[in-house]
PDB file of N, CA and C in Angstrom:
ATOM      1  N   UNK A   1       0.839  -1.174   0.000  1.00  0.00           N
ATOM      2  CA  UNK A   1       0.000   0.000   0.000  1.00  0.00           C
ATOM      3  C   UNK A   1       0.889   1.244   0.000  1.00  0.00           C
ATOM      4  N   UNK A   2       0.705   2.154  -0.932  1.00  0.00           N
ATOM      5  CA  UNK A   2       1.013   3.457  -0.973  1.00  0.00           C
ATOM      6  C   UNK A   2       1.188   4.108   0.450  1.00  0.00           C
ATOM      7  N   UNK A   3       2.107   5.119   0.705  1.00  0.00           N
ATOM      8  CA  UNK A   3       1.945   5.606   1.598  1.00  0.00           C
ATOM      9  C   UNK A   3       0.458   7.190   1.752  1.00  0.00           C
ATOM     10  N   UNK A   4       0.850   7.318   0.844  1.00  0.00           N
ATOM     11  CA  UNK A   4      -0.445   8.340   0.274  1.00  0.00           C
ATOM     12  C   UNK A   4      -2.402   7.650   0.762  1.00  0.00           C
ATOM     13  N   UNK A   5      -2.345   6.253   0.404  1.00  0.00           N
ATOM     14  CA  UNK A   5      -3.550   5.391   0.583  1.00  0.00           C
ATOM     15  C   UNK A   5      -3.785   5.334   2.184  1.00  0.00           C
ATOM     16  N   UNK A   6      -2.925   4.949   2.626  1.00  0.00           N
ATOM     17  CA  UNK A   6      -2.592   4.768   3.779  1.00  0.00           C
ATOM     18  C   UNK A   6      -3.046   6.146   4.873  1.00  0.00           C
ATOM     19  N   UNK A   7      -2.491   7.376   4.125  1.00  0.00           N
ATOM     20  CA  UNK A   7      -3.191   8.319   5.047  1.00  0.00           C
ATOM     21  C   UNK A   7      -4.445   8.683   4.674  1.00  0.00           C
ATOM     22  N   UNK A   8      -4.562   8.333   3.487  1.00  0.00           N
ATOM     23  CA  UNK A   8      -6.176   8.739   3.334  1.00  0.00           C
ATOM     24  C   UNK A   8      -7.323   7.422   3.880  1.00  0.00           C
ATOM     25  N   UNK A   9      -6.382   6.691   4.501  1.00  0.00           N
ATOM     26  CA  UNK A   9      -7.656   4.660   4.591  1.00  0.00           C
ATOM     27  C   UNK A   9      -7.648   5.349   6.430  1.00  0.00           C
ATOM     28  N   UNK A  10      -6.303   5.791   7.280  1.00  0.00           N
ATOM     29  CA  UNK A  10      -6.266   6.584   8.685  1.00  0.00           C
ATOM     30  C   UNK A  10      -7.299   7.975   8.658  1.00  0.00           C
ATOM     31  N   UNK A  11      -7.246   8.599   7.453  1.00  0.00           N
ATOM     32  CA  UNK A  11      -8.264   9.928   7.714  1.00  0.00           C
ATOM     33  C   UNK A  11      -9.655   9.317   7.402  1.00  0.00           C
ATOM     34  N   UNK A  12     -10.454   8.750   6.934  1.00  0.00           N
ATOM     35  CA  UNK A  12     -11.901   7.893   6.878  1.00  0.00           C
ATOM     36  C   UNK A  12     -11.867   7.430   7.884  1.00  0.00           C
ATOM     37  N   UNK A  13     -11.101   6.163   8.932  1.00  0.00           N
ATOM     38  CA  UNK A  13     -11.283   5.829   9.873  1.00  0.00           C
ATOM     39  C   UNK A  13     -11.715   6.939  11.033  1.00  0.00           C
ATOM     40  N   UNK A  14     -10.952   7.541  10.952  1.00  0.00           N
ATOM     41  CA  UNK A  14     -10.666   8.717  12.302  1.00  0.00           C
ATOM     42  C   UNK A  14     -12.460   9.019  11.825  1.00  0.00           C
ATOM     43  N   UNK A  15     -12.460   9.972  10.737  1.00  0.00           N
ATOM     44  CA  UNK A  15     -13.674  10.225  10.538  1.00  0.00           C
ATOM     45  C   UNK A  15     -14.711   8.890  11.145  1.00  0.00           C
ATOM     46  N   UNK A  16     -14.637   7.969  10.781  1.00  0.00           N
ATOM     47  CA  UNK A  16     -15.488   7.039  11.189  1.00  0.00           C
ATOM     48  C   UNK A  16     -15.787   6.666  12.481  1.00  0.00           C
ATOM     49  N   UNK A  17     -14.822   6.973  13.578  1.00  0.00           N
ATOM     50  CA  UNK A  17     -14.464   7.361  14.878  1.00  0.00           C
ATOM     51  C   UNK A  17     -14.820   8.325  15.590  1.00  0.00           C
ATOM     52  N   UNK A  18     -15.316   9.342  14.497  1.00  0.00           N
ATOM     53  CA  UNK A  18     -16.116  10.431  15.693  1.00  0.00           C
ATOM     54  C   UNK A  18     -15.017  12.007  15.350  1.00  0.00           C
ATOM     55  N   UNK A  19     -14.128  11.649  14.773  1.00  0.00           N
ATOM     56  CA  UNK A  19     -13.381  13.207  14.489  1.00  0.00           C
ATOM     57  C   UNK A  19     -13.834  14.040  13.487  1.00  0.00           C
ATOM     58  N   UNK A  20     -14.018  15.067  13.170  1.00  0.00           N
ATOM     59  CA  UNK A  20     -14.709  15.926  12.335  1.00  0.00           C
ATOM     60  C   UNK A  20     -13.458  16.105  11.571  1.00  0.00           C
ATOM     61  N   UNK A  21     -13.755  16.082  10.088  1.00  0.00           N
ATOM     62  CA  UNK A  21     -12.451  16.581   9.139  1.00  0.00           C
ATOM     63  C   UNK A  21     -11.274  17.790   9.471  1.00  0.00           C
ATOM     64  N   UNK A  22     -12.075  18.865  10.274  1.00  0.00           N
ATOM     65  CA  UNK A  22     -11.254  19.808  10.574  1.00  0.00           C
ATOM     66  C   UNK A  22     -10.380  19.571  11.648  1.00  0.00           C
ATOM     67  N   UNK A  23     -10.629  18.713  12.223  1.00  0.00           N
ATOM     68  CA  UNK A  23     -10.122  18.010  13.599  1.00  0.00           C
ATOM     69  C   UNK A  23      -8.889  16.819  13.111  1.00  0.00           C
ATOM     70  N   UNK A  24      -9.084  16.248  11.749  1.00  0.00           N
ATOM     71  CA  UNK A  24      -8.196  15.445  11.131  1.00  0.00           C
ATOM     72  C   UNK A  24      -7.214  16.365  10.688  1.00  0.00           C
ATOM     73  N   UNK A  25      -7.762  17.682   9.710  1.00  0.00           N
ATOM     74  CA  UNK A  25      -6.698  17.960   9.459  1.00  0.00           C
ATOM     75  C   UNK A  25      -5.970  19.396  10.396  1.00  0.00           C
ATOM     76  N   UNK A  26      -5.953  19.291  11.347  1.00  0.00           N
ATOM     77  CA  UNK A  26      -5.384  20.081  12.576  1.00  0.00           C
ATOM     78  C   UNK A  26      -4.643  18.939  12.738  1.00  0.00           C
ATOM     79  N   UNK A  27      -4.830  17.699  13.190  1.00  0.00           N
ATOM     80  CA  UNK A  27      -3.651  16.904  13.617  1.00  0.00           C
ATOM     81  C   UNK A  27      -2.619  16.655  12.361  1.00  0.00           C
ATOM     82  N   UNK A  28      -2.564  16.726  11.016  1.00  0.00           N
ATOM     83  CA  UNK A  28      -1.842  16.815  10.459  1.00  0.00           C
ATOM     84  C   UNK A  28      -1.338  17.872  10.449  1.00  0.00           C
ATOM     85  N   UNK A  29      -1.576  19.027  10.577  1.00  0.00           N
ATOM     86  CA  UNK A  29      -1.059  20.477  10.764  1.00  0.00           C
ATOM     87  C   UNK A  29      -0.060  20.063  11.700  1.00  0.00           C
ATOM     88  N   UNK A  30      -0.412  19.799  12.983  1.00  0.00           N
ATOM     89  CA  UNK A  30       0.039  19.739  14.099  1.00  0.00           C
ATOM     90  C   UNK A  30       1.459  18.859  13.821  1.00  0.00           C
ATOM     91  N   UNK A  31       1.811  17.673  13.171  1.00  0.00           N
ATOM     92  CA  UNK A  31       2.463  16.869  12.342  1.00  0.00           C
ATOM     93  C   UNK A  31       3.582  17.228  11.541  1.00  0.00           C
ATOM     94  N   UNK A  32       3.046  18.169  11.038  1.00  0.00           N
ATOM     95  CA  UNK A  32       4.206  18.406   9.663  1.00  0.00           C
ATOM     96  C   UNK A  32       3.981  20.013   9.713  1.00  0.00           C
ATOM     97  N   UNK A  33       3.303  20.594   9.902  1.00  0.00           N
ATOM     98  CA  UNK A  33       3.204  22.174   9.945  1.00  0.00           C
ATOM     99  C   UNK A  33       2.688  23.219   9.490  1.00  0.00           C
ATOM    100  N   UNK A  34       1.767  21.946   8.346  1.00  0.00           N
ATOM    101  CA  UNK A  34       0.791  22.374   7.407  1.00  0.00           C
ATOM    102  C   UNK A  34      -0.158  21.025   7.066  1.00  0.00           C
ATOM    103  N   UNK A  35      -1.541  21.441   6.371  1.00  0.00           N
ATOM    104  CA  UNK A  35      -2.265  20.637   6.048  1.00  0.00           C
ATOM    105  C   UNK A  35      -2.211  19.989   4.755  1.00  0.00           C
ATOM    106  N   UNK A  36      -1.051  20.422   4.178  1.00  0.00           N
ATOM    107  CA  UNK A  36      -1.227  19.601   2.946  1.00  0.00           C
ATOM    108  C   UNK A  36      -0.167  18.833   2.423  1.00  0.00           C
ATOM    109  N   UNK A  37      -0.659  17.676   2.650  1.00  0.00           N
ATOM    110  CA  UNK A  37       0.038  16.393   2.297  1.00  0.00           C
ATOM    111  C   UNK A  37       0.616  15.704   1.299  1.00  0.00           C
ATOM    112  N   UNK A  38      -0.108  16.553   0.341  1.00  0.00           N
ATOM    113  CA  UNK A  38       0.186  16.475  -1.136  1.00  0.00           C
ATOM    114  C   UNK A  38       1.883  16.753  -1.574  1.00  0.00           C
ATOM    115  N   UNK A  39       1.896  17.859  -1.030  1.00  0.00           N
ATOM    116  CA  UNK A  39       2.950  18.504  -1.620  1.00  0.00           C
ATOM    117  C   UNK A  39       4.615  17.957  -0.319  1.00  0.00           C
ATOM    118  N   UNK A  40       4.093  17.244   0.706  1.00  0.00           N
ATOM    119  CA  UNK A  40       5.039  17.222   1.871  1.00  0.00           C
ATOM    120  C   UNK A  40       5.616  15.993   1.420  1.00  0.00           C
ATOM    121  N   UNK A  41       7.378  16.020   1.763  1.00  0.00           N
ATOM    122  CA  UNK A  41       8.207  14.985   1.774  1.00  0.00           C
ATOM    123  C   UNK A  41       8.205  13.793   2.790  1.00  0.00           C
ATOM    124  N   UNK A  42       8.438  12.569   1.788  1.00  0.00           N
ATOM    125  CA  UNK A  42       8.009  10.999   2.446  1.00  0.00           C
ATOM    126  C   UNK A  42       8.138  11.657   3.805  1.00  0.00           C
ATOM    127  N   UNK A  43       9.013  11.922   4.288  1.00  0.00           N
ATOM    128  CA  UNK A  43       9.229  11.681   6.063  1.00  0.00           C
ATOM    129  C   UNK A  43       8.541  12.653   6.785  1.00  0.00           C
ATOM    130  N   UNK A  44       7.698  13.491   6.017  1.00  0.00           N
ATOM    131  CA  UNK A  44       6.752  13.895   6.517  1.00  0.00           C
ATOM    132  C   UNK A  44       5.364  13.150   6.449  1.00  0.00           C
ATOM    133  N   UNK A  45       5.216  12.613   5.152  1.00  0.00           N
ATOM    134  CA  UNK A  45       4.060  11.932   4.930  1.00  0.00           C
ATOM    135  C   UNK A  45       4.124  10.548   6.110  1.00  0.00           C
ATOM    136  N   UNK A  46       5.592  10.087   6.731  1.00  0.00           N
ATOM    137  CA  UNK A  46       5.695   9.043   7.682  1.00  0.00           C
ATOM    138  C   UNK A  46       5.264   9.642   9.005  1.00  0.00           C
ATOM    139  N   UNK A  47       5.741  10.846   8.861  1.00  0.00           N
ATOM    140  CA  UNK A  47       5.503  11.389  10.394  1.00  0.00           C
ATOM    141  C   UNK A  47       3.524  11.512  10.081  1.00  0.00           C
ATOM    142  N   UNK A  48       2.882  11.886   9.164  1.00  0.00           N
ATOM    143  CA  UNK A  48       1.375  11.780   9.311  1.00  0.00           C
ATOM    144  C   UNK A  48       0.705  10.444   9.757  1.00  0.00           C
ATOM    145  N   UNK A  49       1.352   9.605   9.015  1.00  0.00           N
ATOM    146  CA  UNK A  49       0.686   8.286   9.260  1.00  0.00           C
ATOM    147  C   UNK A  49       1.310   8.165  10.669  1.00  0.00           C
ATOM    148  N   UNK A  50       1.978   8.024  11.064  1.00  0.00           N
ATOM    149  CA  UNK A  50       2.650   7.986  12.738  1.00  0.00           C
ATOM    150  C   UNK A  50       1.755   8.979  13.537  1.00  0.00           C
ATOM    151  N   UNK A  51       0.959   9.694  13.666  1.00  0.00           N
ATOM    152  CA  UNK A  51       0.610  10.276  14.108  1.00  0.00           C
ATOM    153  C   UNK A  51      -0.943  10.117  14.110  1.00  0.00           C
ATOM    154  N   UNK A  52      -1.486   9.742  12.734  1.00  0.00           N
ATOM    155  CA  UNK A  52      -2.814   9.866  12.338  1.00  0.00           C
ATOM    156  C   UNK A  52      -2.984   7.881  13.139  1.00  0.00           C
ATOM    157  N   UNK A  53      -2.120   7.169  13.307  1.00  0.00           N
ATOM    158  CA  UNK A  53      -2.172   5.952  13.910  1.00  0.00           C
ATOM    159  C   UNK A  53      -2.074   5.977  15.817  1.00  0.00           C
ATOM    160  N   UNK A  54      -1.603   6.994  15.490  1.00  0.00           N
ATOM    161  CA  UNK A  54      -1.610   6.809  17.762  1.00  0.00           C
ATOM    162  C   UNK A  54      -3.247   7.526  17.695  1.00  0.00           C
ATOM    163  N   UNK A  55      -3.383   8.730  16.831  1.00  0.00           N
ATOM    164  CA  UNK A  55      -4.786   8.899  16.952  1.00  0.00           C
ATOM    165  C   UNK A  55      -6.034   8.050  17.012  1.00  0.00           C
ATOM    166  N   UNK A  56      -5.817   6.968  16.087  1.00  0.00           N
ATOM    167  CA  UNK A  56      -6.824   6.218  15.610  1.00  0.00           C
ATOM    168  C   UNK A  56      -7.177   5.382  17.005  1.00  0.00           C
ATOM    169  N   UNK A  57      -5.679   4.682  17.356  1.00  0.00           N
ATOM    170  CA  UNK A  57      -5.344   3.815  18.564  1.00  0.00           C
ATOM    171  C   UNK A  57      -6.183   4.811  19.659  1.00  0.00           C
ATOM    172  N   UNK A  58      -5.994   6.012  19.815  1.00  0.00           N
ATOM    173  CA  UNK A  58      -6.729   6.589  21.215  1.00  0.00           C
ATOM    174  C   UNK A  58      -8.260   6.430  21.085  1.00  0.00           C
ATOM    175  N   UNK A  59      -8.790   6.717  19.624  1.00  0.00           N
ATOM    176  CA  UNK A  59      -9.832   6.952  19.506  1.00  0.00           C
ATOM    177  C   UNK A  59     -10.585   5.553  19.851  1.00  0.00           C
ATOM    178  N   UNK A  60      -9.809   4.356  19.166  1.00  0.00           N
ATOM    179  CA  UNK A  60     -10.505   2.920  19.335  1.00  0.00           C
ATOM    180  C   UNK A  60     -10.653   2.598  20.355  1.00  0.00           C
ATOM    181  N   UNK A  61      -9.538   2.786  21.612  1.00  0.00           N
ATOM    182  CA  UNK A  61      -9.728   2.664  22.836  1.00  0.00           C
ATOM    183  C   UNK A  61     -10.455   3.306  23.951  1.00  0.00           C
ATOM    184  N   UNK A  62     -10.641   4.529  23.536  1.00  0.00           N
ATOM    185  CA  UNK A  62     -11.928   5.569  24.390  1.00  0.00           C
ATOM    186  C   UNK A  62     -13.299   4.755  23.480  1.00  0.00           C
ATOM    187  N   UNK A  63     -13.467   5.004  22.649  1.00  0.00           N
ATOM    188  CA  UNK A  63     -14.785   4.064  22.058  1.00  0.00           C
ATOM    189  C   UNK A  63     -15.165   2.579  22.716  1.00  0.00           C
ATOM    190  N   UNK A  64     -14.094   2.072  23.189  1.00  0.00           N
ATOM    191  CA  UNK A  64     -14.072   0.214  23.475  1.00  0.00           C
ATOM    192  C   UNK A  64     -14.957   1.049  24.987  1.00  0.00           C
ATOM    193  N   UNK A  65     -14.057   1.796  25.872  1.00  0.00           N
ATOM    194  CA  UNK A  65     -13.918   2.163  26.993  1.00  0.00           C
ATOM    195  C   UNK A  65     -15.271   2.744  27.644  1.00  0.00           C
ATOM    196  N   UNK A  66     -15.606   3.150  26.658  1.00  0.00           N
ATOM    197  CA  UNK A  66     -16.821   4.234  26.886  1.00  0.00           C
ATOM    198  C   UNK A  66     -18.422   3.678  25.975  1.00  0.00           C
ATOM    199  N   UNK A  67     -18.334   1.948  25.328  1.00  0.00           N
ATOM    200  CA  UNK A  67     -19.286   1.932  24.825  1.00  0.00           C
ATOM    201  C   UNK A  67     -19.917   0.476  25.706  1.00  0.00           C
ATOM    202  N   UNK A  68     -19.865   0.053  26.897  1.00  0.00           N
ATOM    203  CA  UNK A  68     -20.019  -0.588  27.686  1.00  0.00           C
ATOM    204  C   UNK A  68     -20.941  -0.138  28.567  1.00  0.00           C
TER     205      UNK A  68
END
């Protein structure tokens, strides 16, 4: 899988999780220093997916945590 696929298969999830798009892309801001991914170098696009994945991980686990 592309690394490109990859952040866009982590940004649907998140969305699917309860984060609002603007809220996805603030944590990529937050990431690399800007929101656009397009134009940012692999090791930035690594640092998104690294980042957009501890997100996902918090989000799955407050959801497990909180749907009991």
């Amino acid at each position: 899988m592309k690394i490109e696929q990859r952040i866009q298969q982590l940004y649907k999830k998140l969305l699917n999780l309860g984060y609002y798009p603007f809220q996805v892309q603030s944590i990529i801001h937050f990431a690399i220093g800007n929101d656009n991914v397009e134009s940012a170098t692999i090791a930035d696009k690594i640092k998104v997916v690294n980042v957009l994945e501890d997100y996902e991980k918090l989000a799955y686990n407050f959801s497990l945590a909180y749907s009991k």
